[in-house]
PDB file of N, CA and C in Angstrom:
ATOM      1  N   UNK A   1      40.361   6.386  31.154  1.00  0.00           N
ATOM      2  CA  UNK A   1      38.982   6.814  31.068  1.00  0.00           C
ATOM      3  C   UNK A   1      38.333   6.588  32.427  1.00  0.00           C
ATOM      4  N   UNK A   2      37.615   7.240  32.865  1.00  0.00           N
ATOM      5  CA  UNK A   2      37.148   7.819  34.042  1.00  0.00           C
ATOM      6  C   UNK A   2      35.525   6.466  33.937  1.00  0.00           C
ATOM      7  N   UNK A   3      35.130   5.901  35.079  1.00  0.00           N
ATOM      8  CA  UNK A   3      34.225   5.551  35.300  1.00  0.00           C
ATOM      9  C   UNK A   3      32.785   5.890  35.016  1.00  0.00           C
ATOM     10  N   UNK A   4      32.372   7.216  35.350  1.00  0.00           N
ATOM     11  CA  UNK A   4      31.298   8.116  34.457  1.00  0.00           C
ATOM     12  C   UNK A   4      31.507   8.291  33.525  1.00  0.00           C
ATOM     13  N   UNK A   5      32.492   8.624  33.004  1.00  0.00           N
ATOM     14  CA  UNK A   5      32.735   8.349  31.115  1.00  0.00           C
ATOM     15  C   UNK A   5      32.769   7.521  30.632  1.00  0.00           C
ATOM     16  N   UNK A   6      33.255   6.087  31.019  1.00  0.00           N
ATOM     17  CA  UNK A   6      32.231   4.990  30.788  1.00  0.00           C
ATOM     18  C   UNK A   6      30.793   4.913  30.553  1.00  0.00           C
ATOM     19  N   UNK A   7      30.510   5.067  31.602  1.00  0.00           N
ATOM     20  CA  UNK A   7      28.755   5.277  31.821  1.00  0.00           C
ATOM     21  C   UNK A   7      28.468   6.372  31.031  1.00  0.00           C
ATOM     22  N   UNK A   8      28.719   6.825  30.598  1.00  0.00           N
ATOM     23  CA  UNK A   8      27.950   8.104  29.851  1.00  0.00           C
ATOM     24  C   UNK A   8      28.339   7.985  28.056  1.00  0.00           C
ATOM     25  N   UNK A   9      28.791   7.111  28.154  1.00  0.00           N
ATOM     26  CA  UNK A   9      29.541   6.625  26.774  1.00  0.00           C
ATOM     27  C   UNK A   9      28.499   5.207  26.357  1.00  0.00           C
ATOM     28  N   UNK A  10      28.526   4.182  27.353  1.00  0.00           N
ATOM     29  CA  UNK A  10      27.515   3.420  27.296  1.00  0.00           C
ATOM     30  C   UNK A  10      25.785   3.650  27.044  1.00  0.00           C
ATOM     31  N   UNK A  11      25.532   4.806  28.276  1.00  0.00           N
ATOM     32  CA  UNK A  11      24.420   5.093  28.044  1.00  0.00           C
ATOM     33  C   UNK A  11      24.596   5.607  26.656  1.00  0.00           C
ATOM     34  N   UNK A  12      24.731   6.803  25.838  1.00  0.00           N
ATOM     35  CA  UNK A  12      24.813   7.132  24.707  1.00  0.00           C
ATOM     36  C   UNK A  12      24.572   6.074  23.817  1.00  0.00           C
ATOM     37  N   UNK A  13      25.017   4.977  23.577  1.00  0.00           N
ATOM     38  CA  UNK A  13      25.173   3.936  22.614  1.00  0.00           C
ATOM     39  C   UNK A  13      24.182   3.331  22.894  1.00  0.00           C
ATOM     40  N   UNK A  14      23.572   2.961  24.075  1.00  0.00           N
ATOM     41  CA  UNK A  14      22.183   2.280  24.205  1.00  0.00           C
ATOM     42  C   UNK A  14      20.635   3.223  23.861  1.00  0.00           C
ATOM     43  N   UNK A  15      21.267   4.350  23.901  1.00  0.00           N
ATOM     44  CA  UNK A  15      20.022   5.311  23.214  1.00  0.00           C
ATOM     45  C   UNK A  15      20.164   5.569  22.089  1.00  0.00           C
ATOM     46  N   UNK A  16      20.984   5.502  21.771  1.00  0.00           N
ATOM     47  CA  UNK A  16      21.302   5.867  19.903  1.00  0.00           C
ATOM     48  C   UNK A  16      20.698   4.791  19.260  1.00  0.00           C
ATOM     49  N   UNK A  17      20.720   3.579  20.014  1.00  0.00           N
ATOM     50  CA  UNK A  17      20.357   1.904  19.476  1.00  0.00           C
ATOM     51  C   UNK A  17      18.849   1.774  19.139  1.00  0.00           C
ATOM     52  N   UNK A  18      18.009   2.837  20.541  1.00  0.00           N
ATOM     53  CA  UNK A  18      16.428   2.397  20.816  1.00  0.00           C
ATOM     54  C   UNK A  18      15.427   2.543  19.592  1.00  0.00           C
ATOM     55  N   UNK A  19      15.589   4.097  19.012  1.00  0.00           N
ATOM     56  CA  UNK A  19      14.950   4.100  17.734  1.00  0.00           C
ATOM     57  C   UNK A  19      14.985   3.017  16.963  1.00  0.00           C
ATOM     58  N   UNK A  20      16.408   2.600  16.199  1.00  0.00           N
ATOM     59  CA  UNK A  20      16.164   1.384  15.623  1.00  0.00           C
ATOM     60  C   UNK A  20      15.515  -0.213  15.807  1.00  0.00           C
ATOM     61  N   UNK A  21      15.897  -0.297  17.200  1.00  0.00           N
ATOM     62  CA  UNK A  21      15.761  -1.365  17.594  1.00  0.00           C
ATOM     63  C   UNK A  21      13.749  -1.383  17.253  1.00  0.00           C
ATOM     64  N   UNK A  22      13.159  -0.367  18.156  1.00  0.00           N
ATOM     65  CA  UNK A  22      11.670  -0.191  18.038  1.00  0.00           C
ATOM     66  C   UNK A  22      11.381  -0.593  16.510  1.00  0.00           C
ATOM     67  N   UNK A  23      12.043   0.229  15.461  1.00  0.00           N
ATOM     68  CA  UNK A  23      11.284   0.186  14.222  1.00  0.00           C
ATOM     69  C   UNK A  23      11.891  -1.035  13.592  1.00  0.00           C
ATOM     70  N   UNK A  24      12.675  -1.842  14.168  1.00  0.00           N
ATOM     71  CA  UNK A  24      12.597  -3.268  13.424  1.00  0.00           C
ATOM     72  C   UNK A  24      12.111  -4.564  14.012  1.00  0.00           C
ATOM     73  N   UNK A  25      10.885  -4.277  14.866  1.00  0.00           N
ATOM     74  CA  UNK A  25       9.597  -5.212  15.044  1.00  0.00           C
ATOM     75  C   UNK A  25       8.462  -4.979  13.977  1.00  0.00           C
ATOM     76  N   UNK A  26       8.934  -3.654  13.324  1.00  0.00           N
ATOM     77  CA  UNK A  26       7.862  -3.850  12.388  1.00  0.00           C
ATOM     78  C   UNK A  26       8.232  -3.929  10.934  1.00  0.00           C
ATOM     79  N   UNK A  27       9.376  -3.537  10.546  1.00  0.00           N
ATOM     80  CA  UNK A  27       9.716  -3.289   9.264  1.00  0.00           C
ATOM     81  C   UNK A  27      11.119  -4.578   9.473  1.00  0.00           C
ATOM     82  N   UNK A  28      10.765  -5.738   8.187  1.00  0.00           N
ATOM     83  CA  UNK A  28      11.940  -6.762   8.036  1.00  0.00           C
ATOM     84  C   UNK A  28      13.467  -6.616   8.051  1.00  0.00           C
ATOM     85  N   UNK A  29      13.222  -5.260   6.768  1.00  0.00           N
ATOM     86  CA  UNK A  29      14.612  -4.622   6.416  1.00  0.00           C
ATOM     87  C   UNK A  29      15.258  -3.916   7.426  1.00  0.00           C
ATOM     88  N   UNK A  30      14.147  -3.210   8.510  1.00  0.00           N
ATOM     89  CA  UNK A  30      14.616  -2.845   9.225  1.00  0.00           C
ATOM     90  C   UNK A  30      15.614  -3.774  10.502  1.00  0.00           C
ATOM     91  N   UNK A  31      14.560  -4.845  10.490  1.00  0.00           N
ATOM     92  CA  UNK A  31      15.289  -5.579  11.280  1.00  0.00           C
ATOM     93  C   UNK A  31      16.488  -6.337  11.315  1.00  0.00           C
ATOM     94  N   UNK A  32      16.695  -6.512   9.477  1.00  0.00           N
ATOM     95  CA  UNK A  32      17.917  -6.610   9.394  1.00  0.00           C
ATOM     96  C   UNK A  32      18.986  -5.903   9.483  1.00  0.00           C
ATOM     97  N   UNK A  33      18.982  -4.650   9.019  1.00  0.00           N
ATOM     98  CA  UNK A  33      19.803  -3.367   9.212  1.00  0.00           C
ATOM     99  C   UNK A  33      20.248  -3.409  10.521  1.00  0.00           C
ATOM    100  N   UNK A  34      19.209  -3.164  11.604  1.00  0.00           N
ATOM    101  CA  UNK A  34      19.595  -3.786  13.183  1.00  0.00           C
ATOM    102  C   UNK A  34      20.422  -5.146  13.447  1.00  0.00           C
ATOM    103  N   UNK A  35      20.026  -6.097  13.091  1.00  0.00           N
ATOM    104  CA  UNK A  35      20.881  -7.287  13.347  1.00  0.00           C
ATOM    105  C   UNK A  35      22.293  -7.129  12.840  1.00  0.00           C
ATOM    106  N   UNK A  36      22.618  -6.949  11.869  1.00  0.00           N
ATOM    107  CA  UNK A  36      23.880  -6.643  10.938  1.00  0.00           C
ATOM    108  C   UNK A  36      24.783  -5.439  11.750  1.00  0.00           C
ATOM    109  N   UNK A  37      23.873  -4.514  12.002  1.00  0.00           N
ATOM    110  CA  UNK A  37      25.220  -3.467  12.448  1.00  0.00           C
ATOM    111  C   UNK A  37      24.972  -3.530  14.111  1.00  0.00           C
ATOM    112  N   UNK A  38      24.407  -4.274  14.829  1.00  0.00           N
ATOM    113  CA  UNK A  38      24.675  -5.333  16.092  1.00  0.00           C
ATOM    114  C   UNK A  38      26.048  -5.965  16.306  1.00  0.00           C
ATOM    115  N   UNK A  39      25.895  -6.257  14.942  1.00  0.00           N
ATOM    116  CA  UNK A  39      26.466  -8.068  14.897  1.00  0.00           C
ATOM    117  C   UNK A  39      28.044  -7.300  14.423  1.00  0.00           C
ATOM    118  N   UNK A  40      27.926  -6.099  13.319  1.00  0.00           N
ATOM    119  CA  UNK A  40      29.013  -5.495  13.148  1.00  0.00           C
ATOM    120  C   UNK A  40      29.973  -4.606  14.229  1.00  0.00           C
ATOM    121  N   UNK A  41      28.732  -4.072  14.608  1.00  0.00           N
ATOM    122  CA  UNK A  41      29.202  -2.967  15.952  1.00  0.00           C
ATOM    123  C   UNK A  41      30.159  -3.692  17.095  1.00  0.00           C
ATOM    124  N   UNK A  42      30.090  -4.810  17.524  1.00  0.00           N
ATOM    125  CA  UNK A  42      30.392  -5.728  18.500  1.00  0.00           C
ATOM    126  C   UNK A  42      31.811  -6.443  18.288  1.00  0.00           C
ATOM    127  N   UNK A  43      31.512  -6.975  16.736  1.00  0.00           N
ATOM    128  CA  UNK A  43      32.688  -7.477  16.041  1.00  0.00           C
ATOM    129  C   UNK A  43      33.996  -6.605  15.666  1.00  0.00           C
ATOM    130  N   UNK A  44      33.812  -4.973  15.262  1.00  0.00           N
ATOM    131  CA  UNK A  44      34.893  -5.128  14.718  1.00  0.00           C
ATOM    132  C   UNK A  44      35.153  -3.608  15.729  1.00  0.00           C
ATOM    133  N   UNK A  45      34.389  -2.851  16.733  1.00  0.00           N
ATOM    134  CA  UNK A  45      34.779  -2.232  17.406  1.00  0.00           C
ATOM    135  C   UNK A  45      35.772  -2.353  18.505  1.00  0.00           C
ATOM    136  N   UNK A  46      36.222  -1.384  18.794  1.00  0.00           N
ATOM    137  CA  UNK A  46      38.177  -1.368  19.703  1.00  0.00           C
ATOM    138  C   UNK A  46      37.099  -1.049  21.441  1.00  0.00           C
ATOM    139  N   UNK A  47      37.283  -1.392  22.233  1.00  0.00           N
ATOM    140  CA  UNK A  47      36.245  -0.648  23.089  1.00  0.00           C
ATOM    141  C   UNK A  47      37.370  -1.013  24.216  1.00  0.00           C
ATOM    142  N   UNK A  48      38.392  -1.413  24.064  1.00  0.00           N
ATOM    143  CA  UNK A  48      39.317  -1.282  25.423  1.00  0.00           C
ATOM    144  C   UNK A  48      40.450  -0.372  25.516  1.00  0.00           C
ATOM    145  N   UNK A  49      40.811   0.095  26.355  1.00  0.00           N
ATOM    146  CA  UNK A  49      41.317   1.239  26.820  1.00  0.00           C
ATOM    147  C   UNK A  49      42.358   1.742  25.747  1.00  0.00           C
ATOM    148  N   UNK A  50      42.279   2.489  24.651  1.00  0.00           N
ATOM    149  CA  UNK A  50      43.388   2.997  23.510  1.00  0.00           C
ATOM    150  C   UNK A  50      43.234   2.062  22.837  1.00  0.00           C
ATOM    151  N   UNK A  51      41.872   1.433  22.710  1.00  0.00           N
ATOM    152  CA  UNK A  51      41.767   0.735  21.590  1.00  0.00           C
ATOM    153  C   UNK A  51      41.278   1.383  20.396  1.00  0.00           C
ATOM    154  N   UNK A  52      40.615   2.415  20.258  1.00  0.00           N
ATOM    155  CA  UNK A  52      40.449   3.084  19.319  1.00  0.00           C
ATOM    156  C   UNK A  52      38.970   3.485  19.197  1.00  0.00           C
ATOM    157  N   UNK A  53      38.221   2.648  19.470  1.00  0.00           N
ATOM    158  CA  UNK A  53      37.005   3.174  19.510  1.00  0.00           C
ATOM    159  C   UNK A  53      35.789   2.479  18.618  1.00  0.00           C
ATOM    160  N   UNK A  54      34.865   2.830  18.438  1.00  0.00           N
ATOM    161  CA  UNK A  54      33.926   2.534  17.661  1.00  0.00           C
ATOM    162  C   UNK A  54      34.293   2.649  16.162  1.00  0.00           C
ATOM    163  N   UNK A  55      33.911   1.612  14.842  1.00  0.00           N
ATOM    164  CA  UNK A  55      34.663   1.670  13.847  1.00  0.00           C
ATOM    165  C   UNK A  55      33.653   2.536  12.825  1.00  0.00           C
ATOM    166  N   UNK A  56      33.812   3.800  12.736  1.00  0.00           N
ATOM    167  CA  UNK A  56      33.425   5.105  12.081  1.00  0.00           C
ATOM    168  C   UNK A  56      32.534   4.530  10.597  1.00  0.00           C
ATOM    169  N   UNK A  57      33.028   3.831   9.860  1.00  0.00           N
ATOM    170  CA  UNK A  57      31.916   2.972   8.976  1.00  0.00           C
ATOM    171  C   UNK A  57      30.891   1.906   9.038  1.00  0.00           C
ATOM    172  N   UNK A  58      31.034   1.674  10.144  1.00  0.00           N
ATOM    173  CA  UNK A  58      30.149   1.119  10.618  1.00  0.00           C
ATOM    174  C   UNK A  58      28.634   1.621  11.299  1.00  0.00           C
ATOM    175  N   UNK A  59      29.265   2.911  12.082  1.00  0.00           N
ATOM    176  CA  UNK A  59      28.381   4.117  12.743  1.00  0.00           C
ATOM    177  C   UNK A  59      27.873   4.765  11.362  1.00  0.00           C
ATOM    178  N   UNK A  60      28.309   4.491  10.002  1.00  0.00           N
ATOM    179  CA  UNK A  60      27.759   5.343   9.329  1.00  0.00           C
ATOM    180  C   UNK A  60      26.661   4.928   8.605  1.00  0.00           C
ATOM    181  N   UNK A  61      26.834   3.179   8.301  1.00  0.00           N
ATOM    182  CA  UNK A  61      26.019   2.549   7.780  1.00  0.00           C
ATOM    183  C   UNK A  61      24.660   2.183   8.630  1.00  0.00           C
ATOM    184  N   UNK A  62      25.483   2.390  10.357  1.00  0.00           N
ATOM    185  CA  UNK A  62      24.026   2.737  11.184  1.00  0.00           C
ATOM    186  C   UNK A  62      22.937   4.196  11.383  1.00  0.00           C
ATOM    187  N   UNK A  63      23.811   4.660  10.950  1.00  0.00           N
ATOM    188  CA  UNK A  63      22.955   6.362  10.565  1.00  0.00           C
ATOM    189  C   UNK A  63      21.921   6.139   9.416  1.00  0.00           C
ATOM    190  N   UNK A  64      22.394   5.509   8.295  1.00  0.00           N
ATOM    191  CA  UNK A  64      21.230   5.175   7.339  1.00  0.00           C
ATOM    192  C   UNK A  64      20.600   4.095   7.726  1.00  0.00           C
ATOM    193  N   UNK A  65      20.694   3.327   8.512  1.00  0.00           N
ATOM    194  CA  UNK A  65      19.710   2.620   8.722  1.00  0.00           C
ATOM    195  C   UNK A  65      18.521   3.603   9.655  1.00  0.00           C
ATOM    196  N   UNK A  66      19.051   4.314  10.424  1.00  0.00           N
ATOM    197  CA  UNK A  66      18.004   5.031  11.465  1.00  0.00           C
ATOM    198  C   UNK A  66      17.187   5.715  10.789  1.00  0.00           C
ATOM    199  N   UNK A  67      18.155   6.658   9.506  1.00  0.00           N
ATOM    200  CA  UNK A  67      17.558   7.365   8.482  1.00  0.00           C
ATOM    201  C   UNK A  67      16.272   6.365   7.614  1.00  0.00           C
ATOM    202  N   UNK A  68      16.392   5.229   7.682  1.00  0.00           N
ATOM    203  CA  UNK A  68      15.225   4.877   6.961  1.00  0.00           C
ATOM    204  C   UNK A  68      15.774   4.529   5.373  1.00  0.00           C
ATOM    205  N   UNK A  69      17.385   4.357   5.369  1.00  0.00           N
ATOM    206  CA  UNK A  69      18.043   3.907   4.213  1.00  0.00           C
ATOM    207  C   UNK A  69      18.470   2.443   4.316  1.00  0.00           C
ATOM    208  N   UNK A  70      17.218   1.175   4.223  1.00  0.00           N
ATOM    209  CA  UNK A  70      18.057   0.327   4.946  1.00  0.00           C
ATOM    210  C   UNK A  70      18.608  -0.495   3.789  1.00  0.00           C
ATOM    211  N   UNK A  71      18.179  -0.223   2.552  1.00  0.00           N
ATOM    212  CA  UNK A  71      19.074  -1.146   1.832  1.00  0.00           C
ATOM    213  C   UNK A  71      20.741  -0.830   1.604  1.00  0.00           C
ATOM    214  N   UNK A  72      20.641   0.507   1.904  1.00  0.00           N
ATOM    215  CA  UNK A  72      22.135   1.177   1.595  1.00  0.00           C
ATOM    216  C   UNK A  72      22.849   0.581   3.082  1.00  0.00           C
ATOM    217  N   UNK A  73      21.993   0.874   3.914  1.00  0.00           N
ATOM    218  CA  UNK A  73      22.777   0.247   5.117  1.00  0.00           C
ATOM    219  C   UNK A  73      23.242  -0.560   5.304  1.00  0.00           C
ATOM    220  N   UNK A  74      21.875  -1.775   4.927  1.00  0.00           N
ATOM    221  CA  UNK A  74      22.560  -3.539   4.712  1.00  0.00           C
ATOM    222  C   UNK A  74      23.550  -3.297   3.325  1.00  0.00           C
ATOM    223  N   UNK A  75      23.511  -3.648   2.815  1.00  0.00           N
ATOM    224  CA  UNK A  75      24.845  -3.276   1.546  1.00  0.00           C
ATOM    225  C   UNK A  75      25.994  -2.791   2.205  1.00  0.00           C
ATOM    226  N   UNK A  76      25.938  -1.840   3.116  1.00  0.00           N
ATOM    227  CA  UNK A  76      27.581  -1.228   3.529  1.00  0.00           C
ATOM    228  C   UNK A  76      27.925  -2.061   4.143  1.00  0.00           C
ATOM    229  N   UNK A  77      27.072  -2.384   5.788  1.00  0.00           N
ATOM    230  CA  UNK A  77      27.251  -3.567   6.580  1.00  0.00           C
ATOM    231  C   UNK A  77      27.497  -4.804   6.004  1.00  0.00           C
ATOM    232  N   UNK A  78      26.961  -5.389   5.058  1.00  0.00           N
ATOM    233  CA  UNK A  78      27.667  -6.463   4.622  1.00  0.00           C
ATOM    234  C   UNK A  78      29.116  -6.391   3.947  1.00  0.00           C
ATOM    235  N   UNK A  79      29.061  -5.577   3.246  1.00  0.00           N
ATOM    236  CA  UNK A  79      30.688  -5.130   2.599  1.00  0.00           C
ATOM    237  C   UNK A  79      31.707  -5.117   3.430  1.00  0.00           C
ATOM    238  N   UNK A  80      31.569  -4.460   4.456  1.00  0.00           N
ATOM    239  CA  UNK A  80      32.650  -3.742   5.648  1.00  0.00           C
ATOM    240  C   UNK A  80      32.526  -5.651   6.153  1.00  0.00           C
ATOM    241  N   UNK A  81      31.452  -6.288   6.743  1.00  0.00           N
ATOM    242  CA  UNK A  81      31.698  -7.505   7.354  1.00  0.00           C
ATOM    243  C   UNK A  81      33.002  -8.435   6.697  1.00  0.00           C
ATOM    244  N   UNK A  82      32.180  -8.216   4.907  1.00  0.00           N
ATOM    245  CA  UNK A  82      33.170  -9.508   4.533  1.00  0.00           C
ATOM    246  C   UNK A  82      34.803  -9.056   3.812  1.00  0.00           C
ATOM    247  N   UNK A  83      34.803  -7.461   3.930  1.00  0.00           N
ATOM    248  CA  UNK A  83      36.010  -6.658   4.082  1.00  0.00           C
ATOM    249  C   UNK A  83      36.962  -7.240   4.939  1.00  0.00           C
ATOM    250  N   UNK A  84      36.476  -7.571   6.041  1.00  0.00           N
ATOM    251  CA  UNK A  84      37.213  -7.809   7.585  1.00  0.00           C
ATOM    252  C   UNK A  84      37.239  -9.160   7.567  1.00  0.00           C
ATOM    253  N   UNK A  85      36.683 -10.141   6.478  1.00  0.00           N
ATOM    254  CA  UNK A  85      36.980 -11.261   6.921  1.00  0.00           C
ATOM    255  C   UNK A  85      36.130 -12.379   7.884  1.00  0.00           C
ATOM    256  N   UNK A  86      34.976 -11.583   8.250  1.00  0.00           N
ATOM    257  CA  UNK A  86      33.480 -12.104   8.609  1.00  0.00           C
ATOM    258  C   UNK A  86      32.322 -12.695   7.382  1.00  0.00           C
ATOM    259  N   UNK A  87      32.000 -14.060   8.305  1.00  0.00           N
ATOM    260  CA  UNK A  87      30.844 -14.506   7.614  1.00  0.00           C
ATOM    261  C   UNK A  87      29.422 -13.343   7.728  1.00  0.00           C
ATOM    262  N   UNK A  88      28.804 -13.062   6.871  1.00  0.00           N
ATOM    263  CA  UNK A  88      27.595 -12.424   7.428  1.00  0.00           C
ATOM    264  C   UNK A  88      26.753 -13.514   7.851  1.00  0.00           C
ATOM    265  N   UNK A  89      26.280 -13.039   8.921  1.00  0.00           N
ATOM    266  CA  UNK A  89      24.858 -13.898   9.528  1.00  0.00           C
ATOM    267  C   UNK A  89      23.843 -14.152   8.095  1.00  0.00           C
ATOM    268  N   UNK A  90      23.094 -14.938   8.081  1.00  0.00           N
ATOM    269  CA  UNK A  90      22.182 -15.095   7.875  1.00  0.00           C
ATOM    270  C   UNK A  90      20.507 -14.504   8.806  1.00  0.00           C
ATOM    271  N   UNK A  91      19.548 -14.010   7.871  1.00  0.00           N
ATOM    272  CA  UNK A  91      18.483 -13.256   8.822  1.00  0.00           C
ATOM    273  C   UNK A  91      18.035 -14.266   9.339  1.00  0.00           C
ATOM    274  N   UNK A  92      17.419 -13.435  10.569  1.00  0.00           N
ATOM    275  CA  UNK A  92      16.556 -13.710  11.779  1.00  0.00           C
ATOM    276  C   UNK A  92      15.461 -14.671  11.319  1.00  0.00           C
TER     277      UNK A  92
END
């Protein structure tokens, strides 16, 4: 993978993040939905070279959170966490 595709892969993921991140200073659930698929995104994603990539249920349970589905979100995110063998955090 090419250096700008790095960077352009990164940037992507830090803008996909901003919406949520904004709307969970104001909404709790929201902020948990954010913390959880943070905390998931980090944990169980491949991000080195043929590692595989971002883990596709995880990105999905972050789509409903953006969507404004955050109990379905937290519910997946916790499932997939303790699927894998992770403690879930406790909230913020």
């Amino acid at each position: 993978m090419t250096r700008s595709t790095r960077l352009c892969l990164l940037a992507a993921g830090a803008f996909g993040t901003l919406p949520l991140a904004a709307e969970a200073q104001q909404n709790p659930l929201a902020a948990r939905c954010s913390q959880l698929f943070t905390f998931a995104d980090r944990a169980l994603s491949r991000r080195s070279e043929g590692g595989g990539g971002p883990n596709l249920m995880v990105q999905g349970a972050g789509v409903d959170c953006q969507k404004g589905r955050y109990e379905q979100g937290i519910r997946e995110l916790e499932k997939i966490l303790r699927n894998q063998g992770y403690t879930v955090p406790p909230p913020n």
